[in-house]
C-alpha atoms as a PDB file:
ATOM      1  CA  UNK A   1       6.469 -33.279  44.173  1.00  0.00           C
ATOM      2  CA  UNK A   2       2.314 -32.598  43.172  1.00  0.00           C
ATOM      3  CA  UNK A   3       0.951 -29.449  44.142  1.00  0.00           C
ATOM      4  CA  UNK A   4      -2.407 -29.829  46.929  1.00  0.00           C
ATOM      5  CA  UNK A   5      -4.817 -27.382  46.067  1.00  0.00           C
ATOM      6  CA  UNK A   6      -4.931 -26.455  49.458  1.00  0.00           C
ATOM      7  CA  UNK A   7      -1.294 -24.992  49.025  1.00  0.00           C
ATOM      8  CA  UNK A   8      -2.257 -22.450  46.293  1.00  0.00           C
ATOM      9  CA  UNK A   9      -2.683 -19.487  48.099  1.00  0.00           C
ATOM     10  CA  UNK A  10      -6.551 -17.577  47.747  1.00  0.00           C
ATOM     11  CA  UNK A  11      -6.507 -14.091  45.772  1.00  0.00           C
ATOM     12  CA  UNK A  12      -8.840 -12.460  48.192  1.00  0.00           C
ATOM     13  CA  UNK A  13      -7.145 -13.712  51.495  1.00  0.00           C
ATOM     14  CA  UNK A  14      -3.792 -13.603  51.133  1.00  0.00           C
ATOM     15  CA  UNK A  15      -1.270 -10.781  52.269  1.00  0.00           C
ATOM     16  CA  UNK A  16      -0.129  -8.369  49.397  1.00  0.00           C
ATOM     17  CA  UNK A  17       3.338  -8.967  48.364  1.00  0.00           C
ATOM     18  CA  UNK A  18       5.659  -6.689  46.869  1.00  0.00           C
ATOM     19  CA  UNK A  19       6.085  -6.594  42.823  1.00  0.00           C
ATOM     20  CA  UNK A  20       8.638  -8.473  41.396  1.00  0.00           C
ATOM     21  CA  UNK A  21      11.603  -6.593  40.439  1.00  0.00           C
ATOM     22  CA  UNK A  22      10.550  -7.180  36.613  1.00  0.00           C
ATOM     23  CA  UNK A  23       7.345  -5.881  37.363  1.00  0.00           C
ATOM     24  CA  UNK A  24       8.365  -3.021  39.639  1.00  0.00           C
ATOM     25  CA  UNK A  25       8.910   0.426  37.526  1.00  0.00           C
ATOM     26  CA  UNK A  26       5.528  -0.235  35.623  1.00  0.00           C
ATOM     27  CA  UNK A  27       3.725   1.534  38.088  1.00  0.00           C
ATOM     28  CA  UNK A  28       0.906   0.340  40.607  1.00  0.00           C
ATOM     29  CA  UNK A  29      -2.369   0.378  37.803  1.00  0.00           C
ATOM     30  CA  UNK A  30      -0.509  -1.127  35.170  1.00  0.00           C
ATOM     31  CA  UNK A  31       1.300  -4.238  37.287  1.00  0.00           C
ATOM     32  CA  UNK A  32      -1.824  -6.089  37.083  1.00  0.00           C
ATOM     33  CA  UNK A  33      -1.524  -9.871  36.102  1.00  0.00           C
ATOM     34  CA  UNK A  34      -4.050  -9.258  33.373  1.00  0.00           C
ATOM     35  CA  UNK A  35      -2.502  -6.242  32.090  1.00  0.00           C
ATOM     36  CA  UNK A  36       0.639  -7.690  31.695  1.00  0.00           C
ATOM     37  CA  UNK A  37      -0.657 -10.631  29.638  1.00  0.00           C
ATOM     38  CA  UNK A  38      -2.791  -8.736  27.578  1.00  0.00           C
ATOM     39  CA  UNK A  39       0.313  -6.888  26.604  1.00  0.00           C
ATOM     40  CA  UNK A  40       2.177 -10.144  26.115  1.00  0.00           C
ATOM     41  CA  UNK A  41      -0.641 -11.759  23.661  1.00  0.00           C
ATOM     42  CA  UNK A  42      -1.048  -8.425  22.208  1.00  0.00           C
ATOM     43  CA  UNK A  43       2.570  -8.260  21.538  1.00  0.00           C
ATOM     44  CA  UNK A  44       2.349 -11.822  20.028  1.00  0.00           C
ATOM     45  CA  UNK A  45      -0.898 -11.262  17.817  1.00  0.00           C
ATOM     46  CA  UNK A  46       1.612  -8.312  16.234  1.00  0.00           C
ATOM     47  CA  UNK A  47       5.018 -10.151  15.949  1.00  0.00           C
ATOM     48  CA  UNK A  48       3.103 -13.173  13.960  1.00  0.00           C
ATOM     49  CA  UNK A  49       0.746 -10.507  11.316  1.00  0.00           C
ATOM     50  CA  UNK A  50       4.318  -8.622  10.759  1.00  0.00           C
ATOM     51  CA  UNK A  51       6.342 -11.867  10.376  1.00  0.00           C
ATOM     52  CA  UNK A  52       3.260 -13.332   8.345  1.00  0.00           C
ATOM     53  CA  UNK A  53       3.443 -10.017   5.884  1.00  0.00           C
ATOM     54  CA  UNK A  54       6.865 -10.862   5.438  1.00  0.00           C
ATOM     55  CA  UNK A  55       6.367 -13.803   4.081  1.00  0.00           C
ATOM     56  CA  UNK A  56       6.764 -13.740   0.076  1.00  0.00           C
ATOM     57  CA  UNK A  57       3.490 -16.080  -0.205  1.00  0.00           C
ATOM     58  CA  UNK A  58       1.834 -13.010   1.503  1.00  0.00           C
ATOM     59  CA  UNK A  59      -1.082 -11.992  -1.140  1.00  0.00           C
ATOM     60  CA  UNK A  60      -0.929 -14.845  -3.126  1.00  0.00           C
ATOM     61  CA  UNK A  61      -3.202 -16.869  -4.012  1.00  0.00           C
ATOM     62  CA  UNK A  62      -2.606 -20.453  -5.759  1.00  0.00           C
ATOM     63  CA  UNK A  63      -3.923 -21.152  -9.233  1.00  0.00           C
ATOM     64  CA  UNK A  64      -7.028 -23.052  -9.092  1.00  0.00           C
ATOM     65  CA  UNK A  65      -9.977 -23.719 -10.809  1.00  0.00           C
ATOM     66  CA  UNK A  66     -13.177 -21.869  -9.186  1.00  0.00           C
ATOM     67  CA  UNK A  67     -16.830 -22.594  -9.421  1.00  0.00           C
ATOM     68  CA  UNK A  68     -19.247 -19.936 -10.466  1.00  0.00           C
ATOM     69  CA  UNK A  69     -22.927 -20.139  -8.375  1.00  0.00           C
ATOM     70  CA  UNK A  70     -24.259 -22.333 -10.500  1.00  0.00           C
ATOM     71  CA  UNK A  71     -21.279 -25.346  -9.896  1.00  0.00           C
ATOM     72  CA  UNK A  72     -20.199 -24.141 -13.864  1.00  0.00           C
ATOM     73  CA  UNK A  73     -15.795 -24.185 -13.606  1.00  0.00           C
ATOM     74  CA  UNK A  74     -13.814 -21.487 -14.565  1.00  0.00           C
ATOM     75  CA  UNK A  75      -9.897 -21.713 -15.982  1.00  0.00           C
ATOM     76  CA  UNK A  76      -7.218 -21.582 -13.778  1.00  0.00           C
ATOM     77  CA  UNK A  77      -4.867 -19.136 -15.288  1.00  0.00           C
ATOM     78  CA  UNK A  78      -4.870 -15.328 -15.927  1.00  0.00           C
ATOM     79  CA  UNK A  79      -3.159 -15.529 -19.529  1.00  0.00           C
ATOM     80  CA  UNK A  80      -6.356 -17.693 -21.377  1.00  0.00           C
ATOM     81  CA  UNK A  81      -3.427 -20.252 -23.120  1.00  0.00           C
ATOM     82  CA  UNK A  82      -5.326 -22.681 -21.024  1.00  0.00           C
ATOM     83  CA  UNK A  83      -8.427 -22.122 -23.472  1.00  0.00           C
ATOM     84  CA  UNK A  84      -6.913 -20.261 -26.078  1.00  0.00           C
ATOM     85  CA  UNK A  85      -3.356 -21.299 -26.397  1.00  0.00           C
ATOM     86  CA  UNK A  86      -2.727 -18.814 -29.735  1.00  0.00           C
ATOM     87  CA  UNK A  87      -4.501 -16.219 -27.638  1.00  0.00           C
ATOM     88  CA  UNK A  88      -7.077 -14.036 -29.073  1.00  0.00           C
ATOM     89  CA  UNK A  89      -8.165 -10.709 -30.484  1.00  0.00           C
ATOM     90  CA  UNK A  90      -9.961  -8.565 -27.505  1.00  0.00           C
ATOM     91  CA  UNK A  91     -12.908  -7.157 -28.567  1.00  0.00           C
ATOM     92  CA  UNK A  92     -14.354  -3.840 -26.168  1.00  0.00           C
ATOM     93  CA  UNK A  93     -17.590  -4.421 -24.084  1.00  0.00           C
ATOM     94  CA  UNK A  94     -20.600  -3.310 -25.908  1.00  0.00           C
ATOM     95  CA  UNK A  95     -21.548  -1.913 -22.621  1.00  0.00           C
ATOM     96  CA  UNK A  96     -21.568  -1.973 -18.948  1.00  0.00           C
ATOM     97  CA  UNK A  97     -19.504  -0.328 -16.055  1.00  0.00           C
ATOM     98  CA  UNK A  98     -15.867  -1.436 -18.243  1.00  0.00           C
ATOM     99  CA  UNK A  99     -17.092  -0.073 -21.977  1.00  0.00           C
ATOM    100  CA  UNK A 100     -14.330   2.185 -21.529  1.00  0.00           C
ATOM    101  CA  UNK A 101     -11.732  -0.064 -20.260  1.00  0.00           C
ATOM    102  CA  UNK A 102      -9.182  -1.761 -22.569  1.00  0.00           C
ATOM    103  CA  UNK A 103     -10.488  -5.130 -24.411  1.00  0.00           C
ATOM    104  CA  UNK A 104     -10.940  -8.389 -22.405  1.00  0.00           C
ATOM    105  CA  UNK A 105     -13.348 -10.788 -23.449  1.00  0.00           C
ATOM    106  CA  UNK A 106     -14.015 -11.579 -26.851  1.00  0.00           C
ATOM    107  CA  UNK A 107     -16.783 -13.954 -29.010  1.00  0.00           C
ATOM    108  CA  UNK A 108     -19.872 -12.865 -27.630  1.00  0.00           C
ATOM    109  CA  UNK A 109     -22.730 -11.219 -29.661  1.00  0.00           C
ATOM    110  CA  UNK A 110     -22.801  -9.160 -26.791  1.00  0.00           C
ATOM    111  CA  UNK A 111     -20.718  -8.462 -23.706  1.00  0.00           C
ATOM    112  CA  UNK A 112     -20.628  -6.555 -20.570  1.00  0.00           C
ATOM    113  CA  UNK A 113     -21.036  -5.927 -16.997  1.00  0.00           C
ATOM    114  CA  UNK A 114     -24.816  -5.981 -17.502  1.00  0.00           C
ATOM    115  CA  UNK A 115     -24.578  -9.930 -18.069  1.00  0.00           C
ATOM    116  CA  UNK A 116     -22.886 -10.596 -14.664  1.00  0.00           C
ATOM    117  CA  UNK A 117     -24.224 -11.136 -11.106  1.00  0.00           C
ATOM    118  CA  UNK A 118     -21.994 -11.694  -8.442  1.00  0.00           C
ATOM    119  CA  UNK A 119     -19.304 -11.894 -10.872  1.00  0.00           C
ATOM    120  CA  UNK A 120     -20.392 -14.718 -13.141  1.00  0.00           C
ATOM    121  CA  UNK A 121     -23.099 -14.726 -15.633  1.00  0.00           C
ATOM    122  CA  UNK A 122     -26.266 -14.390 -14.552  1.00  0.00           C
ATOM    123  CA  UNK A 123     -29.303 -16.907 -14.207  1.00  0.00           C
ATOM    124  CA  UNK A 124     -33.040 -16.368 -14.628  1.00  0.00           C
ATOM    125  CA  UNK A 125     -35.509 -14.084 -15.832  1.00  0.00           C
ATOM    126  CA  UNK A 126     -36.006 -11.014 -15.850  1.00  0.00           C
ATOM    127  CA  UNK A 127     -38.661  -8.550 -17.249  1.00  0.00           C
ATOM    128  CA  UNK A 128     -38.682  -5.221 -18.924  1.00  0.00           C
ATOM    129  CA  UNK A 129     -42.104  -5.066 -19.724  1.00  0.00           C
ATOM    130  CA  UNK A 130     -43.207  -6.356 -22.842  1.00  0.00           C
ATOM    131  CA  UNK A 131     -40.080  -7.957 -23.179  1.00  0.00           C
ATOM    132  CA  UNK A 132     -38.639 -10.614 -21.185  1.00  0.00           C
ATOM    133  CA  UNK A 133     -35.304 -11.359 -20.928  1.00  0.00           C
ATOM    134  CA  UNK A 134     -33.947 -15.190 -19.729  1.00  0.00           C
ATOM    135  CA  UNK A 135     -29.920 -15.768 -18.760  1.00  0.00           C
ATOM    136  CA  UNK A 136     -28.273 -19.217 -18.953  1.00  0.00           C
ATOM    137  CA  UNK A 137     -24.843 -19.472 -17.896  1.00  0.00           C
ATOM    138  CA  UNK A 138     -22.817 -22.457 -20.607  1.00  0.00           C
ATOM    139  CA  UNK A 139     -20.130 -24.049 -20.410  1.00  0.00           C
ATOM    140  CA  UNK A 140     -20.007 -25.228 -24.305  1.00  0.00           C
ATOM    141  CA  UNK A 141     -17.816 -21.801 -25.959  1.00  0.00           C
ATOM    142  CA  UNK A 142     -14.858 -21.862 -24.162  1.00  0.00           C
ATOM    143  CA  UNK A 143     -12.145 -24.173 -24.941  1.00  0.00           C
ATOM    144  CA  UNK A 144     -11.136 -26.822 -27.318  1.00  0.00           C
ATOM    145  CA  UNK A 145     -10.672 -30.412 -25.899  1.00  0.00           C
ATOM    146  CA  UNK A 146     -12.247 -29.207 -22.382  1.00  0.00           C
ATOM    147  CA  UNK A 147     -14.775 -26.562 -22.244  1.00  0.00           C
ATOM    148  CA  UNK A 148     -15.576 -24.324 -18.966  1.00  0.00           C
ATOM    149  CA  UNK A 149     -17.938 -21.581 -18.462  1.00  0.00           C
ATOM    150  CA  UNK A 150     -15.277 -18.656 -17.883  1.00  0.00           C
ATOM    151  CA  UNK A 151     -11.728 -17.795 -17.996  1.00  0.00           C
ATOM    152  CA  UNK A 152      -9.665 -15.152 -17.076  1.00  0.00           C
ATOM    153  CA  UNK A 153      -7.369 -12.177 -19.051  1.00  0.00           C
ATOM    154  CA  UNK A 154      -5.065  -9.807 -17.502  1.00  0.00           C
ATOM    155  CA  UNK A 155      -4.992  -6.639 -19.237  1.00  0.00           C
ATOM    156  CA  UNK A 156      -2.534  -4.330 -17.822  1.00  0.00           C
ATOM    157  CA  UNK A 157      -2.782  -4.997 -14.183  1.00  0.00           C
ATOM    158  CA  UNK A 158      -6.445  -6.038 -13.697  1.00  0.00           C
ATOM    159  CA  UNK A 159      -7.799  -9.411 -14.007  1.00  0.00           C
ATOM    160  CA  UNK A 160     -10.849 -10.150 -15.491  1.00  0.00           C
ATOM    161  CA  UNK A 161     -13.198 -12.542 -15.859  1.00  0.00           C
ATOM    162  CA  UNK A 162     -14.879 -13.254 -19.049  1.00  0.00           C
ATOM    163  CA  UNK A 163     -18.030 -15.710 -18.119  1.00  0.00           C
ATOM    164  CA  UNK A 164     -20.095 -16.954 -21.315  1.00  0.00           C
ATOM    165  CA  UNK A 165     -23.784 -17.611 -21.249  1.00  0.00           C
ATOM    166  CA  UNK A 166     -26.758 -17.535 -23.443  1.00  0.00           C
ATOM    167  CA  UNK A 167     -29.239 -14.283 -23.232  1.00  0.00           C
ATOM    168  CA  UNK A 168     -32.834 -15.325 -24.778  1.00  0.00           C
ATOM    169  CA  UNK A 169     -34.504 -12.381 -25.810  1.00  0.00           C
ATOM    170  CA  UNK A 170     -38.702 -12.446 -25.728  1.00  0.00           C
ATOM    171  CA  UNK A 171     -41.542  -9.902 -26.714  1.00  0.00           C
ATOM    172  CA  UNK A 172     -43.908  -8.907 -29.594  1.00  0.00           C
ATOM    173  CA  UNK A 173     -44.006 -12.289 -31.045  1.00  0.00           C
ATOM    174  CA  UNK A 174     -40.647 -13.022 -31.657  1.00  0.00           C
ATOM    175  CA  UNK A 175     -37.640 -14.688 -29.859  1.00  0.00           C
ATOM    176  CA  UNK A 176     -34.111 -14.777 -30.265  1.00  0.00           C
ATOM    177  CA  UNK A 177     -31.336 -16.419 -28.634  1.00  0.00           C
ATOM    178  CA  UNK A 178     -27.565 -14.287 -28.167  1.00  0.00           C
ATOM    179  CA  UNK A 179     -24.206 -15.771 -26.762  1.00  0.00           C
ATOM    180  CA  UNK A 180     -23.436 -13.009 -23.768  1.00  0.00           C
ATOM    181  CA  UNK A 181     -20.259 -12.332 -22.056  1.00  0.00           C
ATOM    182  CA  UNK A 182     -20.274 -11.253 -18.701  1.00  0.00           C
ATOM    183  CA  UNK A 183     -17.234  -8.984 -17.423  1.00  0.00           C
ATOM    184  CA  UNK A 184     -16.362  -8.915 -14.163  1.00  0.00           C
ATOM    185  CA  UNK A 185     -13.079  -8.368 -11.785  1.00  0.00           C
ATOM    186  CA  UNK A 186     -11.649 -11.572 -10.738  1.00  0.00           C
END
């Protein structure tokens, strides 16, 4: 049988019926249509987040390659076997925010926190008057058969990552060139 629209009954004309018997100890305020629906997609939103926390993918993330800023890949894994597969010999930060956290990165001339922005090794110039200093982020030290520009180490239960670049050092007539490691959380 269709429904007319002329038999659905207006809100503001038609006579007030009593509450359903569902509906009926909730009091008059709270018996609204609206109220009850908000409670019944509020009650929703929660039973999917709990059921979703449940889950045991919950806070896991898959493996995967990621880019740094500059479209330069990282490795996948937090272990470095992928690059390194004999591992290697941590070395400590020669300075930074982690100088006093265990070892993490190794084979720079230098390495640190200082290196990084937003994580990854920075790019550009920068100047500390007279001298000038210019970051490249490479992808040419890390790995064997396939190089990438970071990779990641898991010491205890932080995860680093260990993103290489070259620091180019300028002033008072000279220039030098030093393979940086930036350290940053992953």
């Amino acid at each position: 049988m269709p429904l007319d629209m002329e038999q659905i009954p207006d809100a503001e004309t038609s006579a007030v019926t009593e509450p359903t018997l569902a509906l009926a100890g909730l009091g008059k305020a709270s018996s609204r249509r609206r109220t009850v629906l908000r409670g019944v997609a509020f009650s929703s939103l929660t039973l999917g987040a709990t059921a979703l926390s449940w889950s045991p993918l919950a806070g896991q993330r898959a493996a995967r390659a990621e880019n740094g800023p500059n479209g330069l890949k990282g490795w996948d894994r937090t272990d470095c076997s992928d690059a390194y597969p004999r591992g290697y010999s941590e070395e400590k930060d020669t300075g930074g925010s982690y100088v006093n956290e265990p070892a993490a990165c190794f084979g720079g001339d230098f390495m640190g926190s200082m290196y990084c922005s937003s994580g990854w090794h920075k790019k550009g110039t920068e100047r500390d008057a007279p001298i000038l200093y210019t970051y490249t982020p490479i992808s040419t030290a890390c790995g064997s058969s396939t190089t990438k520009n970071a990779w990641k180490w898991k010491t205890g239960t932080k995860v680093w990552r260990c993103s290489d670049g070259n620091t180019r050092v300028s002033g008072g007539g000279s220039t030098r060139t030093y393979l940086t490691i930036c350290r940053a959380r992953a």
